[in-house]
C-alpha atoms as a PDB file:
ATOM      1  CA  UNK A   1    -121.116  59.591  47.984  1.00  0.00           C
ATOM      2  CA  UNK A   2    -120.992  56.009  46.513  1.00  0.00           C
ATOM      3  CA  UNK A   3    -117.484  56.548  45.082  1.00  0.00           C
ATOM      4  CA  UNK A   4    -116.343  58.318  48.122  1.00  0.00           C
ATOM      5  CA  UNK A   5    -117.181  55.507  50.152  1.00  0.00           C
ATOM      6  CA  UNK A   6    -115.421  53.276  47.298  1.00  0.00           C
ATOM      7  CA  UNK A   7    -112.565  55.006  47.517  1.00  0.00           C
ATOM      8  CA  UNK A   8    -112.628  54.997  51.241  1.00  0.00           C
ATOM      9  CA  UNK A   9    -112.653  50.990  51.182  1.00  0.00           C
ATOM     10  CA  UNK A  10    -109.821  50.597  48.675  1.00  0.00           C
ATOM     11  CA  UNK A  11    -107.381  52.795  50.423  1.00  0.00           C
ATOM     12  CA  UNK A  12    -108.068  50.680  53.153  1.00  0.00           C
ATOM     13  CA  UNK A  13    -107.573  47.550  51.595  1.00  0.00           C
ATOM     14  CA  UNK A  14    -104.296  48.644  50.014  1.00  0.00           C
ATOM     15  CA  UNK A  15    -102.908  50.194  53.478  1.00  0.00           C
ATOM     16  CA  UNK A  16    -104.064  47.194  55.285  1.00  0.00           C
ATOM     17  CA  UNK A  17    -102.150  45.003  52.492  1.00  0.00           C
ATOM     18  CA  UNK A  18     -99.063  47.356  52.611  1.00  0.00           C
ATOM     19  CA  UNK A  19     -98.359  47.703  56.406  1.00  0.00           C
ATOM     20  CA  UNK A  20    -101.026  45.589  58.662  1.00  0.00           C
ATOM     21  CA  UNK A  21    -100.581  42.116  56.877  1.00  0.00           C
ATOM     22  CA  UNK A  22     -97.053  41.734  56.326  1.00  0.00           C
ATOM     23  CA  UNK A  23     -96.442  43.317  59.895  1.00  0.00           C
ATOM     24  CA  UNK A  24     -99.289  40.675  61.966  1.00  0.00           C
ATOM     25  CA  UNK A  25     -97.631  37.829  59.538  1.00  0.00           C
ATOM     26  CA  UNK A  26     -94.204  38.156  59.808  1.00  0.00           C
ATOM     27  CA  UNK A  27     -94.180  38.764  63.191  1.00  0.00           C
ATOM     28  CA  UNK A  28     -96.557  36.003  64.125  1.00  0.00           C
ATOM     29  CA  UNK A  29     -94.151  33.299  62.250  1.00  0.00           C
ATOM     30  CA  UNK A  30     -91.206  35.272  62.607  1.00  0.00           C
ATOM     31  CA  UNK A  31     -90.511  35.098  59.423  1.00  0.00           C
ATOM     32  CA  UNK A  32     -87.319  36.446  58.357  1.00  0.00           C
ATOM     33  CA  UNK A  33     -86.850  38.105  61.797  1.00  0.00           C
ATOM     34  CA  UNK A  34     -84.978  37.528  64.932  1.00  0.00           C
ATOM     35  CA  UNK A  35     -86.884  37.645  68.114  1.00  0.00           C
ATOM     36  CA  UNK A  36     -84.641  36.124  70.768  1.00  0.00           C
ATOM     37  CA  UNK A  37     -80.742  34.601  70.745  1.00  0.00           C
ATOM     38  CA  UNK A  38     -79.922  31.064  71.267  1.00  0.00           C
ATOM     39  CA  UNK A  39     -80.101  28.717  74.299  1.00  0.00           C
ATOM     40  CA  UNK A  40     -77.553  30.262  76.117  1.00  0.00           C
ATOM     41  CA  UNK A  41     -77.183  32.073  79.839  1.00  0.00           C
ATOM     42  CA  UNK A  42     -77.397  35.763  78.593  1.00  0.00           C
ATOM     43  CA  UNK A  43     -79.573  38.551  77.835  1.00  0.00           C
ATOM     44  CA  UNK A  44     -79.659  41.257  75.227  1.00  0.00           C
ATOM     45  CA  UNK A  45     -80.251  44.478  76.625  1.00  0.00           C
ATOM     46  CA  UNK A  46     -81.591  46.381  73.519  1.00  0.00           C
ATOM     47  CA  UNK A  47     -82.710  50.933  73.790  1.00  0.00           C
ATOM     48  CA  UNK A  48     -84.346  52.566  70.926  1.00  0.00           C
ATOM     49  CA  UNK A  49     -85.247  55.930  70.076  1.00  0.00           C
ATOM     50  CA  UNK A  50     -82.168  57.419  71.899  1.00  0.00           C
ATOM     51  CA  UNK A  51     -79.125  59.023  72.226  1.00  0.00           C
ATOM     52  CA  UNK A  52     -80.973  61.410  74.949  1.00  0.00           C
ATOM     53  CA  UNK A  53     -77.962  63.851  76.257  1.00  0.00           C
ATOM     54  CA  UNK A  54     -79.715  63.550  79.778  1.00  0.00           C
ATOM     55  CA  UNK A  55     -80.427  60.153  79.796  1.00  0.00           C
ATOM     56  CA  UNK A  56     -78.332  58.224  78.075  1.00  0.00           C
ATOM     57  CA  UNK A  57     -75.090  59.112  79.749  1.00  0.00           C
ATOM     58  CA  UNK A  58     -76.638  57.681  82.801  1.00  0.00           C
ATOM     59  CA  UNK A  59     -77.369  54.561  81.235  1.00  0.00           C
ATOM     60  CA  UNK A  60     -73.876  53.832  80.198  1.00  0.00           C
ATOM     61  CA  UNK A  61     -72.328  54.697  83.497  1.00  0.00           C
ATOM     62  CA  UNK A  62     -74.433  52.335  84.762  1.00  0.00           C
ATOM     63  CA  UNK A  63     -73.899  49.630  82.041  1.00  0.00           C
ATOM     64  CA  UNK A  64     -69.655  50.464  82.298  1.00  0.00           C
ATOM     65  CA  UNK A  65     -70.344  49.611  86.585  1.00  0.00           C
ATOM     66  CA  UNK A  66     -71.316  46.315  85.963  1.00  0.00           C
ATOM     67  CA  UNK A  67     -69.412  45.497  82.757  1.00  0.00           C
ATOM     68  CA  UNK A  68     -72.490  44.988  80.540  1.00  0.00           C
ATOM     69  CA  UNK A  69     -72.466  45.253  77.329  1.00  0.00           C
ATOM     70  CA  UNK A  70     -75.820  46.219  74.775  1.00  0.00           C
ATOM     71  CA  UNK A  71     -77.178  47.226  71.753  1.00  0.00           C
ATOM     72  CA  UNK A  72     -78.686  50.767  70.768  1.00  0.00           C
ATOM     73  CA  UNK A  73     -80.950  51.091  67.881  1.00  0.00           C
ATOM     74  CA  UNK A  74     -80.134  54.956  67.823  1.00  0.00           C
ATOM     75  CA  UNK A  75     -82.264  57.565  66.004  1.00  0.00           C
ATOM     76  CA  UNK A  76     -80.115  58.849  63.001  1.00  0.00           C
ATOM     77  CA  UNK A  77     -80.921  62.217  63.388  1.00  0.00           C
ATOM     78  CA  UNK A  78     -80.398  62.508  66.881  1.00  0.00           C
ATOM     79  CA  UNK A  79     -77.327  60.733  66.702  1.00  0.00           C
ATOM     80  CA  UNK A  80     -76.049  63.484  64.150  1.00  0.00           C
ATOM     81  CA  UNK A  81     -77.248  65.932  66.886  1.00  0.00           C
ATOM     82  CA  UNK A  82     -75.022  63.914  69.805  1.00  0.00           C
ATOM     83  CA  UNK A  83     -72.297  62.171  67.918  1.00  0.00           C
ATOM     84  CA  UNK A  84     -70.744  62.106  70.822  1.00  0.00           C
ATOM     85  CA  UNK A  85     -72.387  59.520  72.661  1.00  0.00           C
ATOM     86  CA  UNK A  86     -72.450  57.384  69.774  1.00  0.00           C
ATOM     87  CA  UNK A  87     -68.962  57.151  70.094  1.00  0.00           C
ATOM     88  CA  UNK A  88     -68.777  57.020  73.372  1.00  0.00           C
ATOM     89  CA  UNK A  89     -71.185  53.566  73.141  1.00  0.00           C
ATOM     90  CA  UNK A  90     -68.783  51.929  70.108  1.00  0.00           C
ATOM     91  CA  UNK A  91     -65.896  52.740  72.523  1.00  0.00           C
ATOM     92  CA  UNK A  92     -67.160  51.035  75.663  1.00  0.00           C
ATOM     93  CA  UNK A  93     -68.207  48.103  73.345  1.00  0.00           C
ATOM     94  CA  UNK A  94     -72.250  48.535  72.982  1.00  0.00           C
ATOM     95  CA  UNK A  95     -73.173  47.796  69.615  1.00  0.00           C
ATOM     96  CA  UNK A  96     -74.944  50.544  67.171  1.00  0.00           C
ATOM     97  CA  UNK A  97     -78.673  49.763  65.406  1.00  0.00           C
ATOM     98  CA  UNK A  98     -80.303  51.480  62.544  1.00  0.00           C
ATOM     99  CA  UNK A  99     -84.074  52.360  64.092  1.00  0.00           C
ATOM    100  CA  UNK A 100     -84.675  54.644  60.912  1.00  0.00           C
ATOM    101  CA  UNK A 101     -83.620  58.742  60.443  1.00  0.00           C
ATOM    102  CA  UNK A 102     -86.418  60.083  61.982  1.00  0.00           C
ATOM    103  CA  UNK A 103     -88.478  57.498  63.899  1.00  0.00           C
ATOM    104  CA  UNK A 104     -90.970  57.538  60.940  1.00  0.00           C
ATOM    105  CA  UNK A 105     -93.757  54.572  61.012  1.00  0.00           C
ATOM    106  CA  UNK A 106     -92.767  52.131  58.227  1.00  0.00           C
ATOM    107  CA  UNK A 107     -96.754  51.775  57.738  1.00  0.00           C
ATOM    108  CA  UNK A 108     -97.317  55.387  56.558  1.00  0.00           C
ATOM    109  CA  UNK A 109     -93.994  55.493  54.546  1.00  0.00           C
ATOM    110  CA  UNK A 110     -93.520  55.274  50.772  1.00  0.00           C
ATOM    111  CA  UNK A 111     -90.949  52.437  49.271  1.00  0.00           C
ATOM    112  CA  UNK A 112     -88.774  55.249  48.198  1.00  0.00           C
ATOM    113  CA  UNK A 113     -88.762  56.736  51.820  1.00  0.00           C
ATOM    114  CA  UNK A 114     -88.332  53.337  53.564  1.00  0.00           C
ATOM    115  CA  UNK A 115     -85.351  53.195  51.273  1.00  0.00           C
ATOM    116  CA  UNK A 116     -84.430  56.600  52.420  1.00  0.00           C
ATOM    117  CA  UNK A 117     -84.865  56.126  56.153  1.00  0.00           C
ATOM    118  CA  UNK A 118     -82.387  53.589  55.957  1.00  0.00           C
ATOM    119  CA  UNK A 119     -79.670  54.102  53.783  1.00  0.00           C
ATOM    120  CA  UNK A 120     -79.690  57.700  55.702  1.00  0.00           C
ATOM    121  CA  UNK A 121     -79.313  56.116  58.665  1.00  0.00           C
ATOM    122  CA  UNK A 122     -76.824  54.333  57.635  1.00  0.00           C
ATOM    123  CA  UNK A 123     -75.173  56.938  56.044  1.00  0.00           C
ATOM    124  CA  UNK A 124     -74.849  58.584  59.491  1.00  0.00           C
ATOM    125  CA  UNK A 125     -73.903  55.879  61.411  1.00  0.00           C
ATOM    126  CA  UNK A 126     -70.951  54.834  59.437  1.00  0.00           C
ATOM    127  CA  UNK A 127     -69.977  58.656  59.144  1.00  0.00           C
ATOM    128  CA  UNK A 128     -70.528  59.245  63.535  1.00  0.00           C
ATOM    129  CA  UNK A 129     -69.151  56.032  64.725  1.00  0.00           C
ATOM    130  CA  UNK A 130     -66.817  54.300  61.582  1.00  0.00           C
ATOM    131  CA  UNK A 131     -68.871  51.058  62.192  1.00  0.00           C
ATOM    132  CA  UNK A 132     -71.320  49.808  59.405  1.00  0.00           C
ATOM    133  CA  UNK A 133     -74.363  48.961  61.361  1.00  0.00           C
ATOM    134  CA  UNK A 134     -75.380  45.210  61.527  1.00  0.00           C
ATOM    135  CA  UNK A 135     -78.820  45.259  62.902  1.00  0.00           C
ATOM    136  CA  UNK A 136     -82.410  47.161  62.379  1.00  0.00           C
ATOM    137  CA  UNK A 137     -85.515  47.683  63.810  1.00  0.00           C
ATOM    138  CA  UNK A 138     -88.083  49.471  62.391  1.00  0.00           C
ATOM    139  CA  UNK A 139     -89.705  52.199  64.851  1.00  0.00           C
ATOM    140  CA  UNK A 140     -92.948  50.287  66.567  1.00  0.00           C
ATOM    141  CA  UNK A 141     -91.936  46.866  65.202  1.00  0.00           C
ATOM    142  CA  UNK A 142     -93.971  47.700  62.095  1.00  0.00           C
ATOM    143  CA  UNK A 143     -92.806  46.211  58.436  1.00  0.00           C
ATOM    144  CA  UNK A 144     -94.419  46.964  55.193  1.00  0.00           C
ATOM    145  CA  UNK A 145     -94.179  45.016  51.964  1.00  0.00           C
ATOM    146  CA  UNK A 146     -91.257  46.850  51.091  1.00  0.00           C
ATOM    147  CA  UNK A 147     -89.367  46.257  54.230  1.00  0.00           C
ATOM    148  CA  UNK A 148     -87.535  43.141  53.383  1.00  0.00           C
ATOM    149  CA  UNK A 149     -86.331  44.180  50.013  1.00  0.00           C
ATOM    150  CA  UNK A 150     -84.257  47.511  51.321  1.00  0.00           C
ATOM    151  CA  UNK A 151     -83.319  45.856  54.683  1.00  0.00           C
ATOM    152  CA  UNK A 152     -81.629  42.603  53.076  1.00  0.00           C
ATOM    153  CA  UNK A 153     -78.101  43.587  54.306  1.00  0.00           C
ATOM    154  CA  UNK A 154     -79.433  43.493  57.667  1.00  0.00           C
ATOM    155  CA  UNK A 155     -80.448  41.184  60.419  1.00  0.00           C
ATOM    156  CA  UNK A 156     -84.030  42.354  61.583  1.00  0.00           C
ATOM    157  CA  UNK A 157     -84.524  42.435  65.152  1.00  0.00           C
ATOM    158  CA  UNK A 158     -87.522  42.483  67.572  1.00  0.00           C
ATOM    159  CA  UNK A 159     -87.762  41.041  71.169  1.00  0.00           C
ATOM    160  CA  UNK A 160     -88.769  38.581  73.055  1.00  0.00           C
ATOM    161  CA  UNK A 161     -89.767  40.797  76.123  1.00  0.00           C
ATOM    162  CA  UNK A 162     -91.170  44.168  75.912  1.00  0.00           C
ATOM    163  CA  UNK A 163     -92.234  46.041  79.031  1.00  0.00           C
ATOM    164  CA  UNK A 164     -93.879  49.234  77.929  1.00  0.00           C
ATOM    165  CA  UNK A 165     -91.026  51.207  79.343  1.00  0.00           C
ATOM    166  CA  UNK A 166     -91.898  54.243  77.022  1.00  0.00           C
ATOM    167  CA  UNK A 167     -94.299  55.125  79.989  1.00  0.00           C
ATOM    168  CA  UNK A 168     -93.369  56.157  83.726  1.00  0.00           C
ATOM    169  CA  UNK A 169     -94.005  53.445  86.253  1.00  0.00           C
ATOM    170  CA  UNK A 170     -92.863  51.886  89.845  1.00  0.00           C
ATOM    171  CA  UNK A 171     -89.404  51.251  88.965  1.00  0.00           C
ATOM    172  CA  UNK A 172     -89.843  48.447  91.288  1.00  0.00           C
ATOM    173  CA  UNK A 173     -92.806  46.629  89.329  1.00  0.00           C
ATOM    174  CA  UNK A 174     -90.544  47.246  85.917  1.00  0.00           C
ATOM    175  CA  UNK A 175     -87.440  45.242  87.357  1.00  0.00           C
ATOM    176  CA  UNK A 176     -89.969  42.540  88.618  1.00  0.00           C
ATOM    177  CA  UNK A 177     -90.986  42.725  85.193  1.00  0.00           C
ATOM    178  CA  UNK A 178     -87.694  42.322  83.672  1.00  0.00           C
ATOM    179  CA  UNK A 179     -87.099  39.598  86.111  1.00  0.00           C
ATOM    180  CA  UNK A 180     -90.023  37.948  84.545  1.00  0.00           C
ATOM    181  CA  UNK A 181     -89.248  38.136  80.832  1.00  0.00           C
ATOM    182  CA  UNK A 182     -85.452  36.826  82.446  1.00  0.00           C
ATOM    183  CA  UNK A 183     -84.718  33.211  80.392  1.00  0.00           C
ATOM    184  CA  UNK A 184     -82.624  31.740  77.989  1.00  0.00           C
ATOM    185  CA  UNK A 185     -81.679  33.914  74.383  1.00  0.00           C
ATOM    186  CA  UNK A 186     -83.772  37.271  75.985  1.00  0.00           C
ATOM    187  CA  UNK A 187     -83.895  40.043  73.916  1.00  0.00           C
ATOM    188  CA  UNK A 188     -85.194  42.914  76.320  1.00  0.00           C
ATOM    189  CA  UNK A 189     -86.800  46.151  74.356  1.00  0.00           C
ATOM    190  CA  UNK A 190     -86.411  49.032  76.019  1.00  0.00           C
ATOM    191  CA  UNK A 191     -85.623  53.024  76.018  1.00  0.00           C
ATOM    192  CA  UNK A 192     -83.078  55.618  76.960  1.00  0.00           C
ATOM    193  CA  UNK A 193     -85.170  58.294  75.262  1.00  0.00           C
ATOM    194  CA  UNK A 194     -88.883  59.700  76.228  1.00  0.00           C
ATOM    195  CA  UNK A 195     -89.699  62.364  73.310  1.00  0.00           C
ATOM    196  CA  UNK A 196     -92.036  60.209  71.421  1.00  0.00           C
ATOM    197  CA  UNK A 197     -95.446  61.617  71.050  1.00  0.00           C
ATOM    198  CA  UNK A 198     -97.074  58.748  73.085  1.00  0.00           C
ATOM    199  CA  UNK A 199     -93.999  58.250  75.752  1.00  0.00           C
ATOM    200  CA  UNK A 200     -93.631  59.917  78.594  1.00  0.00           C
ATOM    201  CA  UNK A 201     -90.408  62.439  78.504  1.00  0.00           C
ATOM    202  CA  UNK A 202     -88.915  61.459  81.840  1.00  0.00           C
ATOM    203  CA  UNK A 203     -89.711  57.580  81.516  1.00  0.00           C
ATOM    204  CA  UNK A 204     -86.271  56.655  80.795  1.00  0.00           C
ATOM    205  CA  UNK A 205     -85.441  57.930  84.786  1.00  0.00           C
ATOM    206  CA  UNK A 206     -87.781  54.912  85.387  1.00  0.00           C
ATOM    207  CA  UNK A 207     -86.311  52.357  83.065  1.00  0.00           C
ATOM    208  CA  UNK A 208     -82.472  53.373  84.329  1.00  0.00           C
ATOM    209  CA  UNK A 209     -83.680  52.627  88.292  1.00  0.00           C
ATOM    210  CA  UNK A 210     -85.473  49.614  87.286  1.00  0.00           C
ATOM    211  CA  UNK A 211     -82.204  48.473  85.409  1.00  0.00           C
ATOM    212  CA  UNK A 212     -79.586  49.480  88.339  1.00  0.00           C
ATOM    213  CA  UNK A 213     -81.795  46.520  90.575  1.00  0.00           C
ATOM    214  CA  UNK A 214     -82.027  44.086  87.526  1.00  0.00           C
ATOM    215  CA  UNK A 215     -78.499  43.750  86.500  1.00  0.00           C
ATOM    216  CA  UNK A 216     -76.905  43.100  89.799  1.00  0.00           C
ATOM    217  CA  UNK A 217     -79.990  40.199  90.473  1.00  0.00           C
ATOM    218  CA  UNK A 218     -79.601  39.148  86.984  1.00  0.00           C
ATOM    219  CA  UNK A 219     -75.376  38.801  87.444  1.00  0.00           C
ATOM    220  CA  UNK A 220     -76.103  36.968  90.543  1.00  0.00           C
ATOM    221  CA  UNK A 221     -78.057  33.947  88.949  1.00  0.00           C
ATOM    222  CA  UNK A 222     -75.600  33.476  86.323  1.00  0.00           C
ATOM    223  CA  UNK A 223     -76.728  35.688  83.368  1.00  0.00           C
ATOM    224  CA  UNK A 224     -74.514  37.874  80.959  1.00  0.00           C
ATOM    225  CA  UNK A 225     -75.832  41.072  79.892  1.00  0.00           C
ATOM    226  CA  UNK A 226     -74.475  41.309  76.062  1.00  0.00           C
ATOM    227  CA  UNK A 227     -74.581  43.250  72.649  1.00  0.00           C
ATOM    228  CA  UNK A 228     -76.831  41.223  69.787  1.00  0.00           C
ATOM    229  CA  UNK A 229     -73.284  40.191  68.033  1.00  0.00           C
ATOM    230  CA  UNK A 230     -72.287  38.425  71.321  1.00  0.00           C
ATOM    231  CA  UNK A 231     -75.870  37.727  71.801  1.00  0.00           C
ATOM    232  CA  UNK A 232     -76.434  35.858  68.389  1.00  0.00           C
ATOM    233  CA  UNK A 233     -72.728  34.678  67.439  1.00  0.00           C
ATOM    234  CA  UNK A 234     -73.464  30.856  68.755  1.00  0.00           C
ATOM    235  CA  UNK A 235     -76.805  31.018  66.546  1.00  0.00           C
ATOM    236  CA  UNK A 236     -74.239  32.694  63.568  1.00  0.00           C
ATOM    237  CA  UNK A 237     -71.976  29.335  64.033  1.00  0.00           C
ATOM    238  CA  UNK A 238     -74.514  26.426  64.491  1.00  0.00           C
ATOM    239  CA  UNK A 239     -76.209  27.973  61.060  1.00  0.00           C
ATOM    240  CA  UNK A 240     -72.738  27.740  59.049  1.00  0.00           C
ATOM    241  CA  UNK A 241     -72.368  24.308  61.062  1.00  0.00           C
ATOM    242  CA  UNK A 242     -75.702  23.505  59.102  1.00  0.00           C
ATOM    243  CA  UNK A 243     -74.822  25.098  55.862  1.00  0.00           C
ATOM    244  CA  UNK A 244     -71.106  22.780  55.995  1.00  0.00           C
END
């Protein structure tokens, strides 16, 4: 029993060491990760876990209305499934983000298969669209150790606003949220796809209403609604401004 519990404690420790640590640390410093653009009148729209063939066509129609452009953090496999609408969102000038092969935790995944996860999804990308993907976000916003080593040929993004959009809710409380998180540099998280074990399957019909008040409002008061490399290319130039 002693050794059980033993063992118990030191898979613990290690897990908590491998995933936990690095992820609370990182993220609390922002270490090595980009959470919001620079001071500038625009917002980064930003959807994981899609392409959805019901929703995300929506989404873009409504992003091509109001000449927005944003980033998705696509799901390899799905976007081998719907290859398609990842080249429909290179096309109308969205940009394309690695958010691993198979939505897979970084916490419960090996090095080797954090490796996998994203040279895979890179793999597909490249093959779907012809466009080497730039930016990654791990699935949950959740690092391990290893994280850093096999993503070092890409920027790591986050947010600065997240709004729990994974879940149905008054589409009218979600804009107000939005309008909330509104400033400076945003980086919005958000979805266009609801088959996540925890989300709610038709909460990107939410998200897509809330969005079709925000934009217009947003527009109004003087913000742009651009991909990350618009998002961070004045951050890109004042660091080589640094580095000369």
């Amino acid at each position: 029993m002693e050794i059980l519990i033993w063992t118990a404690l030191v898979g613990f420790i290690l897990f908590l060491f491998y995933g936990i640590v690095p992820t609370v640390l990182f993220r609390t410093k922002s270490i090595g990760l980009i959470k919001r653009g620079p001071h500038r009148r625009s917002v980064a729209l930003t959807f994981d876990d899609g392409p959805n063939p019901t929703y995300t066509p929506v989404l873009l129609d409504l992003l091509k209305q109001y000449n927005c452009k944003a980033t998705f953090f696509v799901v390899a496999q799905k976007a081998e499934k719907y290859p398609e609408l990842v080249r429909r969102m290179v096309n109308e000038g969205h940009t394309i983000g690695i958010h691993h092969y198979t939505h897979t935790d970084s916490w419960f995944l090996s090095p080797f298969a954090t490796r996998q996860e994203i040279l895979d999804s890179t793999r597909v990308i490249e093959r779907v669209s012809g466009v080497k993907p730039r930016f990654y976000r791990p699935p949950f916003g959740r690092l391990n150790i290893f994280t850093y080593m096999f993503a070092k040929d890409y920027d790591i993004v986050l947010w600065s606003s997240i709004f729990q959009d994974w879940k149905k809710q008054d589409h009218e409380k979600l804009k107000s949220k939005m309008m909330d998180g509104l400033e400076e540099g945003a980086i919005f998280l958000l979805h266009d796809d609801g088959a996540n074990p925890k989300a709610d399957s038709d909460a990107p019909d939410t998200t897509i209403k809330a969005l079709s008040r925000f934009i217009p409002e947003a527009l109004s008061i003087g913000y742009e609604c651009v991909n990350l490399d618009a998002h961070l290319q004045e951050k890109s130039a004042m660091e080589q401004k640094r580095i000369l």
